[in-house]
N, C-alpha and C. Protein backbone atom coordinates (compact mmCIF):
# COMPACT_ATOMS: atom_id res chain seq x y z
N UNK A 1 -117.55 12.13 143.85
CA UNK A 1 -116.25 11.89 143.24
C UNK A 1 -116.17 12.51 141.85
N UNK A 2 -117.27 12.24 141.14
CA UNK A 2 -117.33 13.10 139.85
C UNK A 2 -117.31 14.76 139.88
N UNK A 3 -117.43 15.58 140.98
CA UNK A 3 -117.35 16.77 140.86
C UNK A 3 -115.67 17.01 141.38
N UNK A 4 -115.61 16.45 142.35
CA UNK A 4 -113.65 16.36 142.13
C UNK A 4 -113.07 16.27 141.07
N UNK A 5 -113.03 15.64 140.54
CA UNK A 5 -112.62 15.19 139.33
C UNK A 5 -112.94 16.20 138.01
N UNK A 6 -114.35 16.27 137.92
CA UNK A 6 -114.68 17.59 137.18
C UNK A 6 -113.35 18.84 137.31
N UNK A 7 -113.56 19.18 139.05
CA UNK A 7 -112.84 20.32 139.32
C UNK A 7 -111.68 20.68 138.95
N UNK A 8 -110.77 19.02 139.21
CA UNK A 8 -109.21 18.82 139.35
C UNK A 8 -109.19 19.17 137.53
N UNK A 9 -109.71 18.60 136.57
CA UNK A 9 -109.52 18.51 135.49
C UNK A 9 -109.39 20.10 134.62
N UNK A 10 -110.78 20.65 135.32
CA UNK A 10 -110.73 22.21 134.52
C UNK A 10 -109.73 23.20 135.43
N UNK A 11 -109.23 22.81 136.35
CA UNK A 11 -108.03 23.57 136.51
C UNK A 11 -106.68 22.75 135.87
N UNK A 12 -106.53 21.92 135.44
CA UNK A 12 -105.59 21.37 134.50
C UNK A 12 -105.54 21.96 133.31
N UNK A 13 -106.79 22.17 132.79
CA UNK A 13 -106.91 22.71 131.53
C UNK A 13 -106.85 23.75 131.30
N UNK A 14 -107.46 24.59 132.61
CA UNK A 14 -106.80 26.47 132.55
C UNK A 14 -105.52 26.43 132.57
N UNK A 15 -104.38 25.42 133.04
CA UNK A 15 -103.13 25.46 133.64
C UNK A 15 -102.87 25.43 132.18
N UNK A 16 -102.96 24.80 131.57
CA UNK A 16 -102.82 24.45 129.82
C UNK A 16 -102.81 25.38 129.31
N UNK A 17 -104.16 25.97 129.34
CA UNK A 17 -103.90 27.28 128.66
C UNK A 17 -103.08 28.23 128.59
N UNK A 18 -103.22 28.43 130.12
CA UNK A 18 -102.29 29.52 130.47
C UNK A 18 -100.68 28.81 129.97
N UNK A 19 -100.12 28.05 130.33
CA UNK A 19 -99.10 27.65 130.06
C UNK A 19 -99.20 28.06 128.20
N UNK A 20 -99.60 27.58 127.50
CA UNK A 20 -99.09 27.55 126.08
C UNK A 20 -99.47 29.48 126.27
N UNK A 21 -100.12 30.23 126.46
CA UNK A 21 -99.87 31.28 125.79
C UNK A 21 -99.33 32.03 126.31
N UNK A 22 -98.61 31.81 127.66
CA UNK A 22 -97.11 32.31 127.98
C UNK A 22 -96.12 31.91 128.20
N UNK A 23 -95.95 30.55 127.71
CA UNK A 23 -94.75 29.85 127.30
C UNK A 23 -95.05 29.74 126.20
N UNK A 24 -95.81 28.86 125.59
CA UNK A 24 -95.32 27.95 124.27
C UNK A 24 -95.00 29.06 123.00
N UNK A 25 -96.90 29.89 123.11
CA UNK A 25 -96.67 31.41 122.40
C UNK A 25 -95.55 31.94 121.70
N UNK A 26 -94.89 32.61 123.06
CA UNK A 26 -94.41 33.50 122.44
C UNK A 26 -92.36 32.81 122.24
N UNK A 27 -92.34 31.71 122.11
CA UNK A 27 -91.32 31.15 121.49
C UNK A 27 -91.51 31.59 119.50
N UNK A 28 -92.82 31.33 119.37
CA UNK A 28 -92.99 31.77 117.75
C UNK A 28 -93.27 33.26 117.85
N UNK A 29 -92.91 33.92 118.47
CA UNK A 29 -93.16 35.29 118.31
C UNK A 29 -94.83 35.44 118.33
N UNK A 30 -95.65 34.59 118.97
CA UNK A 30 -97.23 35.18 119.12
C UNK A 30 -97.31 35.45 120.58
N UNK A 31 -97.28 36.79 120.47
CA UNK A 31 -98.01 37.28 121.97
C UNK A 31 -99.28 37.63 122.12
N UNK A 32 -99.50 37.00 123.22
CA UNK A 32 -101.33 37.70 123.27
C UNK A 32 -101.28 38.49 124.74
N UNK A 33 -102.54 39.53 124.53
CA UNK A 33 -102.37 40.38 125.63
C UNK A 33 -103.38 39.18 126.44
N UNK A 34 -102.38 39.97 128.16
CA UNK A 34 -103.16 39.37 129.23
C UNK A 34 -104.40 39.17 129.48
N UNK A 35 -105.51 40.66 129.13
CA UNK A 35 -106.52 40.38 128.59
C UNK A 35 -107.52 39.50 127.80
N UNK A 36 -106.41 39.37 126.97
CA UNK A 36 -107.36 38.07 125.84
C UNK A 36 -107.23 36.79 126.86
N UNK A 37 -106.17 36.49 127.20
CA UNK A 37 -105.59 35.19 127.71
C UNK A 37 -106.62 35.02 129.47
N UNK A 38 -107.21 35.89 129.96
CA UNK A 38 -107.75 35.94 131.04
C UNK A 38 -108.78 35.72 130.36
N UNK A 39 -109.50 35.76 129.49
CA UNK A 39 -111.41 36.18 128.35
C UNK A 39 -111.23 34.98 128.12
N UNK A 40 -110.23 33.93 127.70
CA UNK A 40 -110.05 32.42 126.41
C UNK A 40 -109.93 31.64 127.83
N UNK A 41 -109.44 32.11 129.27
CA UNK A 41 -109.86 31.12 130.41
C UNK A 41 -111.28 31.03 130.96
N UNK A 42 -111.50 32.26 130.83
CA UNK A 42 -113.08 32.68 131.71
C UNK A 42 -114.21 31.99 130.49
N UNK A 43 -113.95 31.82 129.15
CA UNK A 43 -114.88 31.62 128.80
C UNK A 43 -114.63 29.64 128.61
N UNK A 44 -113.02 29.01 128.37
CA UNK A 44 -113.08 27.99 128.90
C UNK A 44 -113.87 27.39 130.26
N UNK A 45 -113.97 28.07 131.07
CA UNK A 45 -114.18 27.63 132.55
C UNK A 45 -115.86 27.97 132.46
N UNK A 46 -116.53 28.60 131.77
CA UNK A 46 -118.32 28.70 131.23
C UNK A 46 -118.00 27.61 130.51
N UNK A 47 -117.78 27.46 129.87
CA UNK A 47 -118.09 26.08 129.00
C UNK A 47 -117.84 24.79 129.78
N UNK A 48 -117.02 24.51 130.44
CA UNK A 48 -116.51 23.25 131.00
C UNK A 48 -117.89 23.15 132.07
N UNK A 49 -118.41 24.34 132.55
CA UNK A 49 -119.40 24.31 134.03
C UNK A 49 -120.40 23.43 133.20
N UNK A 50 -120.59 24.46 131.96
CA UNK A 50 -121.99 24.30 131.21
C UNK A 50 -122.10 22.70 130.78
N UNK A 51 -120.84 22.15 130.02
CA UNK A 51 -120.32 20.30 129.65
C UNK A 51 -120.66 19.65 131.09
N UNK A 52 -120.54 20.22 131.93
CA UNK A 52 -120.22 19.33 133.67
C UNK A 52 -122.12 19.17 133.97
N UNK A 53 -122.74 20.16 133.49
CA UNK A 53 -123.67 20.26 134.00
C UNK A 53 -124.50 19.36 133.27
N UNK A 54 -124.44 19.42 131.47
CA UNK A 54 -125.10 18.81 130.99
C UNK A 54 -125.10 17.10 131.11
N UNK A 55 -123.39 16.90 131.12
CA UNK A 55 -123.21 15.34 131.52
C UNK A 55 -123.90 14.86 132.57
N UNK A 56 -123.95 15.72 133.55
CA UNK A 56 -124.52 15.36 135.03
C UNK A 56 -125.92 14.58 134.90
N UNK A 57 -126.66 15.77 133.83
CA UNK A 57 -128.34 15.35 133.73
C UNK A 57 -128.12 14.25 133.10
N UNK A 58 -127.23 13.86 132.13
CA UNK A 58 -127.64 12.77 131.27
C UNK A 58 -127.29 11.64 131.90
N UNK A 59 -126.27 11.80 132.97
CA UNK A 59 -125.80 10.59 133.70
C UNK A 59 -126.74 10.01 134.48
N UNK A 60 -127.41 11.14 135.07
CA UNK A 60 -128.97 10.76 136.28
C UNK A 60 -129.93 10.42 135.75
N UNK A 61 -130.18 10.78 133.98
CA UNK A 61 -131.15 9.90 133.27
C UNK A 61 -131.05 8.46 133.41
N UNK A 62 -132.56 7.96 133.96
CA UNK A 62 -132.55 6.47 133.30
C UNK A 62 -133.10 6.07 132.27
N UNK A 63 -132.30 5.38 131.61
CA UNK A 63 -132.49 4.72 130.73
C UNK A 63 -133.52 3.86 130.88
N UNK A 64 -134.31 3.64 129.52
CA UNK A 64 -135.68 2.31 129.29
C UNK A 64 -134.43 1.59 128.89
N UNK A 65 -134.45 0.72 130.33
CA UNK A 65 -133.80 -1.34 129.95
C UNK A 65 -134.59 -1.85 129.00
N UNK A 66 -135.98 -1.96 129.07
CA UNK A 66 -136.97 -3.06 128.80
C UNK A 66 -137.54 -2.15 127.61
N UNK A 67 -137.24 -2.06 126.28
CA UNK A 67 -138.12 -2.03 125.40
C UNK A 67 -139.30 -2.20 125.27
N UNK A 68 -139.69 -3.59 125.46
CA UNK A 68 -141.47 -3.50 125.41
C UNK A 68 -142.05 -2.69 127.12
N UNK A 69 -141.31 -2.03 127.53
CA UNK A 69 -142.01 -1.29 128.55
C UNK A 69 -142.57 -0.22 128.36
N UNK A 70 -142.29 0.13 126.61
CA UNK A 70 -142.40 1.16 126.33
C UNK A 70 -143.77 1.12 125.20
N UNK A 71 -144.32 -0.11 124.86
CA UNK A 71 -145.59 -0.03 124.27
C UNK A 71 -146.30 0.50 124.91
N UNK A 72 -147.70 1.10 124.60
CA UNK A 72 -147.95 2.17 124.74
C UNK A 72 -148.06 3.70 124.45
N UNK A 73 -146.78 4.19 124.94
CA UNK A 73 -146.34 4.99 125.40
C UNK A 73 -146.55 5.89 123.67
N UNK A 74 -146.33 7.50 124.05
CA UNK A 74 -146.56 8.38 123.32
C UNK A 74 -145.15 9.40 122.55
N UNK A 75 -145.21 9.44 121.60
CA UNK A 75 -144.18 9.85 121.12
C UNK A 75 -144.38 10.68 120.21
N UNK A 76 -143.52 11.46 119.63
CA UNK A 76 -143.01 12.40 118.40
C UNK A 76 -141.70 12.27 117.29
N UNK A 77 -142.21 11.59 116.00
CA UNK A 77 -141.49 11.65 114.92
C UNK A 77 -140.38 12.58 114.44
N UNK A 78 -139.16 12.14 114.91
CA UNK A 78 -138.13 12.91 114.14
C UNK A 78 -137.07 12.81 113.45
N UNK A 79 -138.07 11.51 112.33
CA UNK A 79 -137.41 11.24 110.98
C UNK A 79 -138.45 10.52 110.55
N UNK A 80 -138.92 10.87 109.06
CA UNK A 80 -139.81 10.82 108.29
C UNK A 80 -139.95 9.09 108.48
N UNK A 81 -140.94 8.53 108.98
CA UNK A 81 -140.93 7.10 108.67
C UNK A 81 -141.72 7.06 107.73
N UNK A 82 -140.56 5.93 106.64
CA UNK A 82 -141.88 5.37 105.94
C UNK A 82 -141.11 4.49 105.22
N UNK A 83 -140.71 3.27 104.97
CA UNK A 83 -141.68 2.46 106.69
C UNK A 83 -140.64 2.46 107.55
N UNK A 84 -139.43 3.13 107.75
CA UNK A 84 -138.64 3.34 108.76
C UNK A 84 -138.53 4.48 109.20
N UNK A 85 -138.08 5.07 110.34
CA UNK A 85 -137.89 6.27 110.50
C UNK A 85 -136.99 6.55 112.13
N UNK A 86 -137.00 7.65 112.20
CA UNK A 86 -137.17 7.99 114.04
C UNK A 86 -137.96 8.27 115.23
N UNK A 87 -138.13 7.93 116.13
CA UNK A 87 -139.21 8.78 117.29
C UNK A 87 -138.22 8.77 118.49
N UNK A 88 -138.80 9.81 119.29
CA UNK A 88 -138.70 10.70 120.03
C UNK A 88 -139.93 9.81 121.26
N UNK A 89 -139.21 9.35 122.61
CA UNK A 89 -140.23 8.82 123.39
C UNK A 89 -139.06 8.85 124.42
N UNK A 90 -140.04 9.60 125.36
CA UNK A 90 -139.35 9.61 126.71
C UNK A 90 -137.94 10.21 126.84
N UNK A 91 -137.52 11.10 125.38
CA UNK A 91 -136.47 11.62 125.23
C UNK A 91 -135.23 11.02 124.84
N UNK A 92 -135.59 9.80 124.47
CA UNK A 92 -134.38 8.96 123.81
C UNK A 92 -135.43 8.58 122.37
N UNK A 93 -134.32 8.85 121.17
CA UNK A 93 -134.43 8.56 119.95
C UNK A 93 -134.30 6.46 119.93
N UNK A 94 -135.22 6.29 119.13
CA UNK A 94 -135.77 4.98 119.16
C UNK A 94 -135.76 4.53 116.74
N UNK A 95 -135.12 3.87 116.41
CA UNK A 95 -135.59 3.60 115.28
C UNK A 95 -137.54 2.78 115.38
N UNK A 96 -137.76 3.20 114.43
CA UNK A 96 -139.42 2.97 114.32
C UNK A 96 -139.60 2.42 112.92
N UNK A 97 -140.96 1.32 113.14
CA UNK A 97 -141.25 0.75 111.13
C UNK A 97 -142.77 1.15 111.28
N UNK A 98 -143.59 1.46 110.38
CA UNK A 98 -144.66 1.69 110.58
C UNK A 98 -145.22 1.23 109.10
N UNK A 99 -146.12 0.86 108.99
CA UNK A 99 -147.22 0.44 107.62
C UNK A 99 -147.92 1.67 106.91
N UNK A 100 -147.89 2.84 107.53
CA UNK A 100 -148.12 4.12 107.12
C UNK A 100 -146.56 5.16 107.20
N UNK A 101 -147.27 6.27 106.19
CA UNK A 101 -145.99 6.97 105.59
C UNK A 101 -146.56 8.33 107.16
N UNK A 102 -145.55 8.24 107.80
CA UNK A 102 -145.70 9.16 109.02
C UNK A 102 -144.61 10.65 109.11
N UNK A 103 -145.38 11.31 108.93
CA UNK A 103 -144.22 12.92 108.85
C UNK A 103 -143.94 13.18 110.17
N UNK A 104 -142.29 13.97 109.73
CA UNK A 104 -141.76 14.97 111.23
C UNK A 104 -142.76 15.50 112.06
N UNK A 105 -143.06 15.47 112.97
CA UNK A 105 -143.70 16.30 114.02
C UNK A 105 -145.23 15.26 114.73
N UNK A 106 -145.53 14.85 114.16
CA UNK A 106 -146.75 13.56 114.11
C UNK A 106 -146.56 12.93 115.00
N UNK A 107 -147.10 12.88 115.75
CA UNK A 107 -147.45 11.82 117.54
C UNK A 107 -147.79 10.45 117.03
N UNK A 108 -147.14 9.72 117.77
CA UNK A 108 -146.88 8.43 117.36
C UNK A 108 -147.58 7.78 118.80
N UNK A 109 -148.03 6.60 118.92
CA UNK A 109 -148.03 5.30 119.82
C UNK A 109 -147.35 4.18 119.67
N UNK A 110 -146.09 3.69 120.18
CA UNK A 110 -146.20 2.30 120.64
C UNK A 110 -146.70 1.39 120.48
N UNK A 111 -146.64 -0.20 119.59
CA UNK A 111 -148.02 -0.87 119.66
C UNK A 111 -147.28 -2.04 119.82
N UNK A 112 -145.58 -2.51 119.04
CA UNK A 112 -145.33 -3.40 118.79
C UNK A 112 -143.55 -3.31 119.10
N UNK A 113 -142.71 -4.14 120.00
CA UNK A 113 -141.55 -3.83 119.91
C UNK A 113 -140.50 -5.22 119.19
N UNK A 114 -139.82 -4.75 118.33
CA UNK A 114 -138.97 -6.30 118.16
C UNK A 114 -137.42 -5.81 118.05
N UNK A 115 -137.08 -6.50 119.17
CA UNK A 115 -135.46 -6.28 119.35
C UNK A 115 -135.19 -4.93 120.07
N UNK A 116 -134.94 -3.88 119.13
CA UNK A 116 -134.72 -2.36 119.74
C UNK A 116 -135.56 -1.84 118.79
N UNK A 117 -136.44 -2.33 117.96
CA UNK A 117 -137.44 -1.38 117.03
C UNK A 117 -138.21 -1.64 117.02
N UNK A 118 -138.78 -0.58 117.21
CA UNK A 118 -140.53 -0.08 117.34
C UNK A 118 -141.39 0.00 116.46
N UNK A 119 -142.70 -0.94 116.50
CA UNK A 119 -143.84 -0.72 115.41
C UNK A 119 -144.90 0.27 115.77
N UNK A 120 -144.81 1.54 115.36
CA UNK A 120 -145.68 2.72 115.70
C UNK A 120 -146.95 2.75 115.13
N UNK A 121 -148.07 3.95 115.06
CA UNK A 121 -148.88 4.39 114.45
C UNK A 121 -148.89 5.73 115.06
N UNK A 122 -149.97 5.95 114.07
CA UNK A 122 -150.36 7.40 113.89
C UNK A 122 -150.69 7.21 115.53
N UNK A 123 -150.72 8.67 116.52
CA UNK A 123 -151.64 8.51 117.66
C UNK A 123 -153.33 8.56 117.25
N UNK A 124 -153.52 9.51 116.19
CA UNK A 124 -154.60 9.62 115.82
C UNK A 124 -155.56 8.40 115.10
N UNK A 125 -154.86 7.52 114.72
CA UNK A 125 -154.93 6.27 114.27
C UNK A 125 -155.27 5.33 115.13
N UNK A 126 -154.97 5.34 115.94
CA UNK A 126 -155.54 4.50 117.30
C UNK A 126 -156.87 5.19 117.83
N UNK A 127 -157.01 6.22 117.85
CA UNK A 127 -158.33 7.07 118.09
C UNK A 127 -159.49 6.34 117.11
N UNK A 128 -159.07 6.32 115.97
CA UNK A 128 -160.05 6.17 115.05
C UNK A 128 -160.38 4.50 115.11
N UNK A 129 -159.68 3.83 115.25
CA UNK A 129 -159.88 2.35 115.43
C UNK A 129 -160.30 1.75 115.76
């Protein structure tokens, strides 16, 4: 049903197009050649595939319900914690607190979850422990 719908919609929106730049247009005296107006659909209709496609993946992503399902688990910093920050786990951005000052790019573990935030460490930090 979602690719119907996809479909029905980006031919609405070429119809749009086309409509304003050979109607609405050239009421103000802007004409555009057929050319352009065929290039501003073709490259609408790449973009809408490319939006259709990306929504698709993110729709078939599942989501982590269960927060603490995710102790453990291995991650990458992408916002400076200290003692808050961001990580990167399983491809969804997660706020993080950590007791160490942890930089961008730095592999993180899982150790502790409260609410929707995560108590990390270094990965290397758990190695050493």
């Amino acid at each position: 049903m979602r690719l119907i719908w996809a479909i029905i919609s980006i031919f609405a929106e070429e119809a749009a197009i086309l409509a304003v730049c050979l109607l609405v247009l050239p009421r103000y005296n802007i004409n555009i050649h057929i050319a352009v107006v065929v290039l501003i659909m073709v490259a609408w209709l790449v973009l809408s595939v490319l939006l259709y496609q990306a929504g698709s993946r993110a729709l078939l992503k599942h989501p982590v319900n269960d927060p603490e399902a995710i102790i453990g688990k291995q991650g990458v910093v992408v916002q400076e914690i200290n003692p808050q920050g961001l990580v990167k786990i399983q491809g969804e951005l997660w706020g993080a607190n950590s007791e160490e000052k942890i930089d961008v790019g730095e592999k993180i573990t899982v150790i502790d979850c409260t609410g929707i935030k995560l108590t990390v460490i270094r990965s290397d930090s758990q190695k050493n422990s």
